[in-house]
C-alpha atoms as a PDB file:
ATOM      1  CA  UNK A   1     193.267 128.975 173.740  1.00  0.00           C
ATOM      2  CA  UNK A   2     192.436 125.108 173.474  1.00  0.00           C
ATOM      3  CA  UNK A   3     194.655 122.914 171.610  1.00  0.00           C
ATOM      4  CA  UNK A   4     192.039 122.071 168.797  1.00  0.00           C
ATOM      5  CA  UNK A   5     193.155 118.874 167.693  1.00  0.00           C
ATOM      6  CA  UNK A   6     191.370 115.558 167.174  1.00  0.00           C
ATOM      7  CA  UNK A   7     189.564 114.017 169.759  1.00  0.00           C
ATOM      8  CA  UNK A   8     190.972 110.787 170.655  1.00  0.00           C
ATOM      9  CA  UNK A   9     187.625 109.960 172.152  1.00  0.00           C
ATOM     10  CA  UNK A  10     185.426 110.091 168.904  1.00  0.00           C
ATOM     11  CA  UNK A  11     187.634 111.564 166.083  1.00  0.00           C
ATOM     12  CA  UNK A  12     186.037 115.152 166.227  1.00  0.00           C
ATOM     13  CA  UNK A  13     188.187 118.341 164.518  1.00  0.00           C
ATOM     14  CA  UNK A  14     187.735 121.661 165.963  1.00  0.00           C
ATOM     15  CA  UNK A  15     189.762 124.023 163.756  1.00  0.00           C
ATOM     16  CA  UNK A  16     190.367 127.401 165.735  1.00  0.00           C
ATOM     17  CA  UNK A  17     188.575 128.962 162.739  1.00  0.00           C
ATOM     18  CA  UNK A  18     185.395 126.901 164.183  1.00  0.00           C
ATOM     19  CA  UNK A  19     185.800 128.117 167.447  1.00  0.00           C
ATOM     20  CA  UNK A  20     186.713 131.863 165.801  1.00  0.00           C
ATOM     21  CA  UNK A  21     183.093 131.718 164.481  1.00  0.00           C
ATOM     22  CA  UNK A  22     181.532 130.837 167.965  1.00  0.00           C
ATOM     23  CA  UNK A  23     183.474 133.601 169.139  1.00  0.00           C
ATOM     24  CA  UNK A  24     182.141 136.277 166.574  1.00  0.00           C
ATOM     25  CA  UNK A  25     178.591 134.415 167.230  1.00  0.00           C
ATOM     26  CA  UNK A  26     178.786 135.588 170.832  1.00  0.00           C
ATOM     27  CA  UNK A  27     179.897 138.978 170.623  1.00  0.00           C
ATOM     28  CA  UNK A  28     177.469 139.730 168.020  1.00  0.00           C
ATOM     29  CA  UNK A  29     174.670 139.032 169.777  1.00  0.00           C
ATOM     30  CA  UNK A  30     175.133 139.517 173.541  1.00  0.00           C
ATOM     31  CA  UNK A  31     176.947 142.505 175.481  1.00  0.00           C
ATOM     32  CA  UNK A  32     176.231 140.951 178.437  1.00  0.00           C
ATOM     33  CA  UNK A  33     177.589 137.366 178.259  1.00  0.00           C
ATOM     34  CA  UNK A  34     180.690 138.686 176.097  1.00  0.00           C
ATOM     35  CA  UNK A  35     181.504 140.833 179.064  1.00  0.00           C
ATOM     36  CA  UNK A  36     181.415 138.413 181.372  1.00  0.00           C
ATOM     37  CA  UNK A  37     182.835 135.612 179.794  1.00  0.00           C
ATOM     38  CA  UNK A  38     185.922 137.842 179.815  1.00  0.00           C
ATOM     39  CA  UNK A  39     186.715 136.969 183.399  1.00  0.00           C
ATOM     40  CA  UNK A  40     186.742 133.484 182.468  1.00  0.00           C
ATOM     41  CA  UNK A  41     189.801 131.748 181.988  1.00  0.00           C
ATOM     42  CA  UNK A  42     192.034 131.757 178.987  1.00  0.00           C
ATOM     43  CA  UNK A  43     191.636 127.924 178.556  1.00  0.00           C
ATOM     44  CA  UNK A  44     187.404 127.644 179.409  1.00  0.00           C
ATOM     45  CA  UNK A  45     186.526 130.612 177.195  1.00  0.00           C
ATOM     46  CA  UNK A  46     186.699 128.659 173.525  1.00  0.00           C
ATOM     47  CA  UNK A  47     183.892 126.501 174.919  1.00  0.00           C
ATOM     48  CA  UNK A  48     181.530 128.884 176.530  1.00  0.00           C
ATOM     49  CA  UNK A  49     181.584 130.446 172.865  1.00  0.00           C
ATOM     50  CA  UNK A  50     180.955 127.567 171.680  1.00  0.00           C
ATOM     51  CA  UNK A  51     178.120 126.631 173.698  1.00  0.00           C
ATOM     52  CA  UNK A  52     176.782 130.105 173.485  1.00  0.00           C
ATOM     53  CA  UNK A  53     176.812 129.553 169.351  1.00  0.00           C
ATOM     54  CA  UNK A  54     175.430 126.185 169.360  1.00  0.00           C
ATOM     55  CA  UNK A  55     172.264 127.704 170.866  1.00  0.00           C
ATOM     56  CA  UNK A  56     172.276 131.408 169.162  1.00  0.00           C
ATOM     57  CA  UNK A  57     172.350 129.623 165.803  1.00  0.00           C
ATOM     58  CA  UNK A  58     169.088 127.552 166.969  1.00  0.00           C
ATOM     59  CA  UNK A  59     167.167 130.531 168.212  1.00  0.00           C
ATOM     60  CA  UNK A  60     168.368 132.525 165.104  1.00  0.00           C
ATOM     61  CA  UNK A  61     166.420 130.207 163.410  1.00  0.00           C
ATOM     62  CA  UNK A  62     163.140 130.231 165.263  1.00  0.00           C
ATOM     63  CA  UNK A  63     162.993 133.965 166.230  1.00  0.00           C
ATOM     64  CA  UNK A  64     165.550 135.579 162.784  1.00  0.00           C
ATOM     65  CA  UNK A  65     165.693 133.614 159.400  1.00  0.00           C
ATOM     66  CA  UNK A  66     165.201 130.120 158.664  1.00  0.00           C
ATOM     67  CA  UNK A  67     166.198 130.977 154.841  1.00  0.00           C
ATOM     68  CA  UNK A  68     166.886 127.788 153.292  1.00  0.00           C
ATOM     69  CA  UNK A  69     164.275 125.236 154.752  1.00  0.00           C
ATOM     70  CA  UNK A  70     160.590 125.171 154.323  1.00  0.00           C
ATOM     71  CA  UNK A  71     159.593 126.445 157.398  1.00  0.00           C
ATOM     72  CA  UNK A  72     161.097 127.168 161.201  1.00  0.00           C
ATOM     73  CA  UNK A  73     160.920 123.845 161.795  1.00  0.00           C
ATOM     74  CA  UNK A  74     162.161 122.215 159.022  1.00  0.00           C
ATOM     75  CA  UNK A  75     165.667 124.344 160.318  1.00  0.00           C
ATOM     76  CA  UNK A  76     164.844 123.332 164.128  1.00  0.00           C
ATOM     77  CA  UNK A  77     164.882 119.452 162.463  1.00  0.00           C
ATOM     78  CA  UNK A  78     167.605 119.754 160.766  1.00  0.00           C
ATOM     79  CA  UNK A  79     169.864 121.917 163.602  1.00  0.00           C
ATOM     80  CA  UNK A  80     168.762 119.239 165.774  1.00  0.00           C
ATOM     81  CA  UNK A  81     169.732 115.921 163.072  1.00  0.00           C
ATOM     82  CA  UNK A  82     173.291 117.127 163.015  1.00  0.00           C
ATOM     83  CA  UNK A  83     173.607 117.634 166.399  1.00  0.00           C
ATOM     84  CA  UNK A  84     172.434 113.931 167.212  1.00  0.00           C
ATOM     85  CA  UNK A  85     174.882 112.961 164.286  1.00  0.00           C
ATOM     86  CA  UNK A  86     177.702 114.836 165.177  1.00  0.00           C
ATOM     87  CA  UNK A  87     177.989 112.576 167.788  1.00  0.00           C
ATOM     88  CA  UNK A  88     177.331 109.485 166.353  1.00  0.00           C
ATOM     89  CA  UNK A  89     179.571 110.074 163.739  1.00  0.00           C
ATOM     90  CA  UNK A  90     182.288 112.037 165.500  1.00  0.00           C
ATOM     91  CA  UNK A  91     182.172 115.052 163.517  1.00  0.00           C
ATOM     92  CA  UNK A  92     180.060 117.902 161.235  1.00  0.00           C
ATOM     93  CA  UNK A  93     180.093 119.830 158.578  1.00  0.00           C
ATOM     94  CA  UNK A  94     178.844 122.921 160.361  1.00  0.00           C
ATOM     95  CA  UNK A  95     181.603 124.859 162.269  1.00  0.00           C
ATOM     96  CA  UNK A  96     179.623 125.576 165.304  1.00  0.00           C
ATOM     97  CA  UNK A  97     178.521 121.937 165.902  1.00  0.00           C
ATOM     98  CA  UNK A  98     182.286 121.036 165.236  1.00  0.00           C
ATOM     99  CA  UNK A  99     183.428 123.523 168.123  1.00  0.00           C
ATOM    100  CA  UNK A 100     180.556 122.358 170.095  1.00  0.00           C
ATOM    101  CA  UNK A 101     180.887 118.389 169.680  1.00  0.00           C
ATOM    102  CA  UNK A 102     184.712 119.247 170.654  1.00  0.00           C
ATOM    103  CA  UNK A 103     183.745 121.212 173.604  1.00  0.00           C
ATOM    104  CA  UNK A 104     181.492 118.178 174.800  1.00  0.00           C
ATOM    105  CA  UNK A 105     184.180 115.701 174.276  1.00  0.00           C
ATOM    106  CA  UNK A 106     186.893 117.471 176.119  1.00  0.00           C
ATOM    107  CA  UNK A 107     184.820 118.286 179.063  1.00  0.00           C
ATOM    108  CA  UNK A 108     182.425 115.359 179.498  1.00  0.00           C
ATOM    109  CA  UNK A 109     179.276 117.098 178.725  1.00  0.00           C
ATOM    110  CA  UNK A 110     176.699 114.443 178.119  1.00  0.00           C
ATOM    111  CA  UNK A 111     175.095 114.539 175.199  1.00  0.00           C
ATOM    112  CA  UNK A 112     171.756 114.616 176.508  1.00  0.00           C
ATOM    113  CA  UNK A 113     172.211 117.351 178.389  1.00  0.00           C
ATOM    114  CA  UNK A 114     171.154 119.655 175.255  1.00  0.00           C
ATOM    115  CA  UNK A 115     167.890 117.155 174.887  1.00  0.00           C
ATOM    116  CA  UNK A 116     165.744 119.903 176.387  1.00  0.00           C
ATOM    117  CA  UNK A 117     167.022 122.924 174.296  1.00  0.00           C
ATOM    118  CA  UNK A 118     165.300 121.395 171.280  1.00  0.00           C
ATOM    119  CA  UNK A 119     162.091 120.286 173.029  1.00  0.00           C
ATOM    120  CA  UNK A 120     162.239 124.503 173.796  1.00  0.00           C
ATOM    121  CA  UNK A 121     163.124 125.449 170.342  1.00  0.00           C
ATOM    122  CA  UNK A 122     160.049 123.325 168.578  1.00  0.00           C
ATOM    123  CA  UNK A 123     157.957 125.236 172.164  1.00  0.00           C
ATOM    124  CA  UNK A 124     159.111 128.456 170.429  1.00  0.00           C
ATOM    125  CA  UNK A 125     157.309 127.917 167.620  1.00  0.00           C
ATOM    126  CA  UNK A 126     153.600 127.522 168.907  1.00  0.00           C
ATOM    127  CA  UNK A 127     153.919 128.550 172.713  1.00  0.00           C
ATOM    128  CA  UNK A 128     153.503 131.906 172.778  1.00  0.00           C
ATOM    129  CA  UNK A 129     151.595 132.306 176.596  1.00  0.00           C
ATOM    130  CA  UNK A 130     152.285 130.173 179.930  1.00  0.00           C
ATOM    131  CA  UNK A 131     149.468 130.071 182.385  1.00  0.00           C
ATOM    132  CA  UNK A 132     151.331 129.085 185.214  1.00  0.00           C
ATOM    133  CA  UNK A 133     155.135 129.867 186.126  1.00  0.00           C
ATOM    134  CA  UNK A 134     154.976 126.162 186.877  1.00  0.00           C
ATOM    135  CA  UNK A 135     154.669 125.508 182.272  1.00  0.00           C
ATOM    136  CA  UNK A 136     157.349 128.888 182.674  1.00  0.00           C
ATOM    137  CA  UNK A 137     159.705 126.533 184.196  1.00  0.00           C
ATOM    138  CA  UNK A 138     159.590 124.013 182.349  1.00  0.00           C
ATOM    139  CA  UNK A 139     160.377 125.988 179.248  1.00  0.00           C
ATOM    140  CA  UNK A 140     162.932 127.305 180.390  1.00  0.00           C
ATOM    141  CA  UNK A 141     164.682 123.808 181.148  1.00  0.00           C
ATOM    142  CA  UNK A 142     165.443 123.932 177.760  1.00  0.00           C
ATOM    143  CA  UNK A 143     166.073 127.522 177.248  1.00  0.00           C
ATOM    144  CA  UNK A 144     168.446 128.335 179.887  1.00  0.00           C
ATOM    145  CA  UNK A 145     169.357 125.678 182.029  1.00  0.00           C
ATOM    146  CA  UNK A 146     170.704 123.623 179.719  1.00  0.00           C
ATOM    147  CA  UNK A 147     173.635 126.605 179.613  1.00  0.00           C
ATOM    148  CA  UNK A 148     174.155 126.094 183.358  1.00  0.00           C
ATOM    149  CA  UNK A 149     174.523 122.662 183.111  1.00  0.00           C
ATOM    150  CA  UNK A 150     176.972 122.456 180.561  1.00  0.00           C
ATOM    151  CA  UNK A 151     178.772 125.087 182.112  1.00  0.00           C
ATOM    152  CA  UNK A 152     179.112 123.126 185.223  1.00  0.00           C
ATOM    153  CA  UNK A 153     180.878 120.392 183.161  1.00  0.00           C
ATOM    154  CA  UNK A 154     182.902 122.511 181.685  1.00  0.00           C
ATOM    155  CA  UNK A 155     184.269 124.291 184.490  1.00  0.00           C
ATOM    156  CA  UNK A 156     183.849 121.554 187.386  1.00  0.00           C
ATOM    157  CA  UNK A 157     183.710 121.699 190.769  1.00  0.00           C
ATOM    158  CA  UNK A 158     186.026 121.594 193.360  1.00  0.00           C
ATOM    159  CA  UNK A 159     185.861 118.575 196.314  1.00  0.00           C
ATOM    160  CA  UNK A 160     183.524 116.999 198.567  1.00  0.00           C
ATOM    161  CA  UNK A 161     181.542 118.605 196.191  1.00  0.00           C
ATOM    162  CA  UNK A 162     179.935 116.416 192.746  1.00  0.00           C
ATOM    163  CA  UNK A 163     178.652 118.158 189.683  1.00  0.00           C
ATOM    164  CA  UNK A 164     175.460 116.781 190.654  1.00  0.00           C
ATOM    165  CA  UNK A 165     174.824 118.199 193.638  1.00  0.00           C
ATOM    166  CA  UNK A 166     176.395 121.422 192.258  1.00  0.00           C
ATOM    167  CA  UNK A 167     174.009 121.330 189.792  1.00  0.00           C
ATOM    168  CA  UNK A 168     170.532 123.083 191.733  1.00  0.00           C
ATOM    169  CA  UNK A 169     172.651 125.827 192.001  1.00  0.00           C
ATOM    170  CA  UNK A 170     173.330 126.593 188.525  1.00  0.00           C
ATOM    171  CA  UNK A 171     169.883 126.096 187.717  1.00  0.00           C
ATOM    172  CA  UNK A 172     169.143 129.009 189.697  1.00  0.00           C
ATOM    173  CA  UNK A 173     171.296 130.941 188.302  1.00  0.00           C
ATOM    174  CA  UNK A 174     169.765 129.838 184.667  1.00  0.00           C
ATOM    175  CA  UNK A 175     166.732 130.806 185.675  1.00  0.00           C
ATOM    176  CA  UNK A 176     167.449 133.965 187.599  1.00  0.00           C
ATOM    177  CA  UNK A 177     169.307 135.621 184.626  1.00  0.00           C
ATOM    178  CA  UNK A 178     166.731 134.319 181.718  1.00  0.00           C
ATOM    179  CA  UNK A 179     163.789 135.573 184.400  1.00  0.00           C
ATOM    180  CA  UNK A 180     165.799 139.275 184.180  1.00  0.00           C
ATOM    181  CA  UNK A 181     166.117 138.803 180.115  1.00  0.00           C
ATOM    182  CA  UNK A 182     162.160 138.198 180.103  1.00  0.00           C
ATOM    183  CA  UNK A 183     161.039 141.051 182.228  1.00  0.00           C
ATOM    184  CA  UNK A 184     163.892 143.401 180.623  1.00  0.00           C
ATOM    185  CA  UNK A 185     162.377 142.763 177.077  1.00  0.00           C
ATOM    186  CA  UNK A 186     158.445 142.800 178.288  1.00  0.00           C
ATOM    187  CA  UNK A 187     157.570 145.250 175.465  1.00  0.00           C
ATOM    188  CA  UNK A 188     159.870 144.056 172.515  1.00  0.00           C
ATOM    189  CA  UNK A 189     158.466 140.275 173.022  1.00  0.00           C
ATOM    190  CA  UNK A 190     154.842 141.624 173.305  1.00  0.00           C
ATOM    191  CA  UNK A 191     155.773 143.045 170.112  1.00  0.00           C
ATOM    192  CA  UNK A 192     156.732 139.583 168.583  1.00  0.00           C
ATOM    193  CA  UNK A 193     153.558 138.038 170.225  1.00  0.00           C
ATOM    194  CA  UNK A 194     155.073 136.535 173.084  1.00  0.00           C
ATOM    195  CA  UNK A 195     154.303 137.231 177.156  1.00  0.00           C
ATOM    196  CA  UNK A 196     156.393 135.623 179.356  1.00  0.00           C
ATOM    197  CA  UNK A 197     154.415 136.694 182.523  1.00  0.00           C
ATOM    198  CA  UNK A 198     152.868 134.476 183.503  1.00  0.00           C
ATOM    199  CA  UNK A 199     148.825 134.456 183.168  1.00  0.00           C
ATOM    200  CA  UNK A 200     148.174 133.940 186.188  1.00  0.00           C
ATOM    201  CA  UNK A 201     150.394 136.319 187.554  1.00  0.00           C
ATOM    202  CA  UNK A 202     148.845 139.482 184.999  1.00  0.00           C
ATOM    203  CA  UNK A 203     145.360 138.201 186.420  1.00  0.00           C
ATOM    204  CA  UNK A 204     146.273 138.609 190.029  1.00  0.00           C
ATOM    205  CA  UNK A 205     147.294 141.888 189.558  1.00  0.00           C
ATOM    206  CA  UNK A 206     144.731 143.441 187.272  1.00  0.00           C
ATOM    207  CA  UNK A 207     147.011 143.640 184.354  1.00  0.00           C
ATOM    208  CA  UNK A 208     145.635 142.837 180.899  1.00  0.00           C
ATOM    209  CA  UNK A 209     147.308 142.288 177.738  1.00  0.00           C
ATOM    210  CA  UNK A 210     146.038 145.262 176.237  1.00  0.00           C
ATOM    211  CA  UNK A 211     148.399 147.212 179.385  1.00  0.00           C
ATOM    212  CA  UNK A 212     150.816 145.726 178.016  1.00  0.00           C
ATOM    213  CA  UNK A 213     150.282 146.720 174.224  1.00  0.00           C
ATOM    214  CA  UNK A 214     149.451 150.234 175.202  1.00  0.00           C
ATOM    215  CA  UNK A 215     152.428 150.500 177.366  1.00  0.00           C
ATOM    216  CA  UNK A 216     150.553 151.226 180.236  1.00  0.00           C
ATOM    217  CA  UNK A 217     152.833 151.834 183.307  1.00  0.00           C
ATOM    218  CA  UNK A 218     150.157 151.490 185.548  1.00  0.00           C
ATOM    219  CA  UNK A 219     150.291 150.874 189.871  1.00  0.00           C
ATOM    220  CA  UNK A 220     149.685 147.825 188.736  1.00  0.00           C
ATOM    221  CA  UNK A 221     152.409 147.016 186.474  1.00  0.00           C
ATOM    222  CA  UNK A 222     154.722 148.092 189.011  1.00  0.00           C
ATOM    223  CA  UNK A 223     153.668 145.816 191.932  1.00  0.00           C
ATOM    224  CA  UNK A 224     153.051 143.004 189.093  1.00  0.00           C
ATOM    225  CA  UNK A 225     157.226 143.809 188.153  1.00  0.00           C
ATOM    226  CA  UNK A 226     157.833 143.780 191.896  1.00  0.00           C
ATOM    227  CA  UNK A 227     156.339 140.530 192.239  1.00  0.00           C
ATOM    228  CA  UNK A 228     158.493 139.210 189.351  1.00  0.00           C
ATOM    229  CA  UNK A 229     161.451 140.747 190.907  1.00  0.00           C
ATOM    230  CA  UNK A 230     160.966 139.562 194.456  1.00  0.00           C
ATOM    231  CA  UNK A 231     160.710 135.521 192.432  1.00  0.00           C
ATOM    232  CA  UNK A 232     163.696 136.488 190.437  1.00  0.00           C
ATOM    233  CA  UNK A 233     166.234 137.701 193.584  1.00  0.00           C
ATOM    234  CA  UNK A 234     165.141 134.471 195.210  1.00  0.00           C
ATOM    235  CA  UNK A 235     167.011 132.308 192.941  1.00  0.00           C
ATOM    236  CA  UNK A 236     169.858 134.763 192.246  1.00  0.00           C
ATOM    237  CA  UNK A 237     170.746 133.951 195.997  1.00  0.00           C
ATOM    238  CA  UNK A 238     170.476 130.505 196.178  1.00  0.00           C
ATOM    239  CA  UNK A 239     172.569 130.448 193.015  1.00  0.00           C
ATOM    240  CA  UNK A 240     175.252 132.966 194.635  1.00  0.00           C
ATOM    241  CA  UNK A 241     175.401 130.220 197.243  1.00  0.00           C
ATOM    242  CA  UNK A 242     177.061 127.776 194.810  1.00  0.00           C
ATOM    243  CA  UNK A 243     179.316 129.924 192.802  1.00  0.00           C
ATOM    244  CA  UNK A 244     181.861 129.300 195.753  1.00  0.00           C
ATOM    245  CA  UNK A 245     181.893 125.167 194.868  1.00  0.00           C
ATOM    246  CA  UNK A 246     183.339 125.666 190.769  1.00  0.00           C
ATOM    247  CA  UNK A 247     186.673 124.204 190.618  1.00  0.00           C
ATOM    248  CA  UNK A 248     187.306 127.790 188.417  1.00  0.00           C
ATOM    249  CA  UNK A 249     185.767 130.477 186.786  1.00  0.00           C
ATOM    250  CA  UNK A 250     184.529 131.811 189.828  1.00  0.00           C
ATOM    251  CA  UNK A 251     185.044 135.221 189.135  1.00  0.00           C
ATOM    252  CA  UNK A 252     183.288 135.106 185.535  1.00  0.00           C
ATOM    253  CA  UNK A 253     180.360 133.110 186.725  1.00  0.00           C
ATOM    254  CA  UNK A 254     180.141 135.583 189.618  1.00  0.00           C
ATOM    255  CA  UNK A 255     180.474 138.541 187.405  1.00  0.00           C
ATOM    256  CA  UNK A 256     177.678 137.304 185.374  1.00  0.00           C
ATOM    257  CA  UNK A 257     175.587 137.125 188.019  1.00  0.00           C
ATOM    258  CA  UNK A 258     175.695 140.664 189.223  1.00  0.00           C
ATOM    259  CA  UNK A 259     175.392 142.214 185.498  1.00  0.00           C
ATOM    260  CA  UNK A 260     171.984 140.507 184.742  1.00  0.00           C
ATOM    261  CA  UNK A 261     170.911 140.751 188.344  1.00  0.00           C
ATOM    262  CA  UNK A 262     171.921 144.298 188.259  1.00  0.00           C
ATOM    263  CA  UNK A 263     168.839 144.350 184.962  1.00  0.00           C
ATOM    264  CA  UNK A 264     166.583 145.036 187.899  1.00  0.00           C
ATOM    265  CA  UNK A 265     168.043 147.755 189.350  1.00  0.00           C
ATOM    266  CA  UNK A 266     167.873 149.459 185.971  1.00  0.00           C
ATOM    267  CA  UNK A 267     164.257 148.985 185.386  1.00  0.00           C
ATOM    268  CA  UNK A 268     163.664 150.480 188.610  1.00  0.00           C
ATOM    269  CA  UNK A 269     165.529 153.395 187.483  1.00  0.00           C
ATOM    270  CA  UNK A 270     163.744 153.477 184.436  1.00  0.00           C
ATOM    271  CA  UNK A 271     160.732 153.713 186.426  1.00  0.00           C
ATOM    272  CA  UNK A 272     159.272 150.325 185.375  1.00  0.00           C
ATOM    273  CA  UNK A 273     159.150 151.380 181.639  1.00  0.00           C
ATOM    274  CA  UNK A 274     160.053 147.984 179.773  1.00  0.00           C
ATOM    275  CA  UNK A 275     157.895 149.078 176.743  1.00  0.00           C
ATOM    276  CA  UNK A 276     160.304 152.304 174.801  1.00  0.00           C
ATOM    277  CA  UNK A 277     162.922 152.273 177.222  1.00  0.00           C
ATOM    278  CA  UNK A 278     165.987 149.438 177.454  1.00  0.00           C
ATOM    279  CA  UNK A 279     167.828 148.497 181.020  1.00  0.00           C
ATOM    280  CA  UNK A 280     171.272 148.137 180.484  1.00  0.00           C
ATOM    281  CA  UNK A 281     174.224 148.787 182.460  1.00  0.00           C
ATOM    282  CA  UNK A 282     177.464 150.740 180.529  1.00  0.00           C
ATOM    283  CA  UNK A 283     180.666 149.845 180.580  1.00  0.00           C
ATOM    284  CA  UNK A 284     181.691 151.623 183.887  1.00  0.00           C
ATOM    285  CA  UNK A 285     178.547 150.175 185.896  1.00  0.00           C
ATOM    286  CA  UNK A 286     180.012 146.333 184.487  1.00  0.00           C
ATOM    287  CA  UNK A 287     183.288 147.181 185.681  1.00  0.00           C
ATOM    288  CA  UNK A 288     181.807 148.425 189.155  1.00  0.00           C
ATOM    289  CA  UNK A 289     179.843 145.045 189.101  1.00  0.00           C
ATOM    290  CA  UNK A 290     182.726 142.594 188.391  1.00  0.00           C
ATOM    291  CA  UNK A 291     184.334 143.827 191.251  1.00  0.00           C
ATOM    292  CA  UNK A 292     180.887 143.430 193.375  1.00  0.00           C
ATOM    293  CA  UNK A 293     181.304 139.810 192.231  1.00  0.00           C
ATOM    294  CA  UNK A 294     185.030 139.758 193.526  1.00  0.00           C
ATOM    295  CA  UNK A 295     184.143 141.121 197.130  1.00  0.00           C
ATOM    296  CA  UNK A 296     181.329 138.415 196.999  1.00  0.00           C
ATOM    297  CA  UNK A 297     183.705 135.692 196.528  1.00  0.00           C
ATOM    298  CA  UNK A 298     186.114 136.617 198.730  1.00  0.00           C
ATOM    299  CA  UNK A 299     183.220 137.223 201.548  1.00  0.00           C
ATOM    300  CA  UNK A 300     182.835 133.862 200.723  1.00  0.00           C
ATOM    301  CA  UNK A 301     185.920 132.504 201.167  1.00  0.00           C
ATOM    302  CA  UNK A 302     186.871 133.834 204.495  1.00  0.00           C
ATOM    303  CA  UNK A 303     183.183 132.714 206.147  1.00  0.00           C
ATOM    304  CA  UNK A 304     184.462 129.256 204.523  1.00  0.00           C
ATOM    305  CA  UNK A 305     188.289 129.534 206.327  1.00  0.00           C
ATOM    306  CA  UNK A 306     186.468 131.072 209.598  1.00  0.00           C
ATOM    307  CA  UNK A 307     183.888 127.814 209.381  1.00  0.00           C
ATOM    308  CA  UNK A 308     186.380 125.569 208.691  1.00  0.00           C
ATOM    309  CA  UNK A 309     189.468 126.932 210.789  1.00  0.00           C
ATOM    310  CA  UNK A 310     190.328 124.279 213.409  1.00  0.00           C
ATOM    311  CA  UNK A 311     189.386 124.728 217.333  1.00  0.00           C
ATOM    312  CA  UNK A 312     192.203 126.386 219.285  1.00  0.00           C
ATOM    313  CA  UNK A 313     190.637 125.211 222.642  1.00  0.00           C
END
């Protein structure tokens, strides 16, 4: 655990009941990153939980219960104004933006980096369709890879290489897993009135919305999904490509990977039915993956020492 004590770069308190709250945050509302964040290490995991709250508690407030403002965006505003203040002033009343503000101080996450995640927020609220996967993208600059950015600060990287040039990769990975999340949930958003398929994608394969509020699992559907797949493994391996550079947490970043990549797989098996059926992996499968993600990296680390092993002629 972090030593939560004040920060002597802007007089923030983190109390470890803050970062207690981020914790029960994260387990309560994803199986997937709690498992994963597991194989982080001891001294990183406070503040992935509290980056993980600082944007649960936003989309709680868009997609749950905005009880106690006028409207979604009154509580978008105001999650936003003490985020902004927080760290002007060095410090909130809110025990999430505590942890968070903390977590940014310690490991020199810019404050701007979260700039986006609002922009997406306020999207949330009248966006509902995206024509291309082009105005995909860009939402989901705010809705995911804002988490692999601030990741990357928060776990570094190791030499020659620079967070910025680390960064492409975690974008990938951002968007692979979020990609996996959208075409996972394709019925229960439809149900909320959102598509995340693109429009121009359901158009070039025949599929209408009214497929996807009947549920049909039509031919297709299915080569529409494989499309979407085929996109989606694209970036997980470019981003498998950079896991190898963090300065640590390889192992949980890695293990991440393969449980939302292994999403796919389980739709598959579920014979493409996204609309009454949920892919998921159990606990045995996510065990089975992390060590996937630990043959990966150590692949990757002996095609590193055989690349980099000096000439013996």
């Amino acid at each position: 655990m972090v030593a939560m004590t004040r920060s002597t770069s802007a007089g923030a308190i983190a109390t470890p009941e803050d970062y207690a709250e981020c914790r029960r945050v994260m387990r309560a509302a994803s199986k997937n990153y709690s498992f994963a964040s597991r194989f982080l290490p001891a001294p990183i995991l406070p503040h992935v939980e509290a980056l993980y709250a600082l944007m649960r508690v936003g989309d709680d407030r868009v997609d749950v219960s905005c009880e106690g403002f006028a409207s979604p965006l009154a509580a978008i505003d105001d999650w936003e104004s003490r985020y902004w203040h927080a760290f002007r002033s060095g410090g909130s009343d809110h025990p999430v933006m505590r942890a968070y503000l903390d977590t940014a101080l310690r490991c020199n996450i810019p404050s701007e980096v979260m700039a986006p995640y609002f922009r997406a927020m306020r999207d949330d609220l009248t966006i509902t369709r995206f024509p291309t996967f082009a105005d995909l993208l860009h939402y989901m600059e705010g809705s995911a890879l804002t988490v692999g950015r601030a990741m990357t600060y928060m776990i570094g990287v190791l030499p020659p290489h620079t967070t910025a040039d680390t960064l492409p990769y975690a974008d990938s990975l951002s968007i692979a897993m979020q990609l996996s999340n959208f075409w996972r949930d394709i019925g229960q958003d439809f149900r909320i009135g959102r598509v995340y398929l693109p429009s121009e994608d359901l158009a070039r394969f025949g599929v209408s919305e009214d497929d996807l509020d009947q549920g049909r699992i039509t031919p297709e559907f299915i080569a529409l999904l494989e499309f979407e797949f085929d996109r989606t493994e694209k970036y997980y391996r470019h981003a498998r490509l950079g896991v190898p550079r963090l300065a640590q947490g390889r192992l949980g970043v890695m293990a991440a990977l393969e449980v939302y990549h292994a999403l796919l797989g389980s739709i598959r098996r579920n014979d493409y039915d996204v609309f009454t059926r949920r892919a998921t992996t159990n606990r045995a499968q996510k065990l089975s993956l992390a060590l996937t993600a630990q043959w990966r990296l150590a692949a990757a680390r002996r095609k590193t020492e055989i690349y980099s092993a000096p000439s013996t002629t």
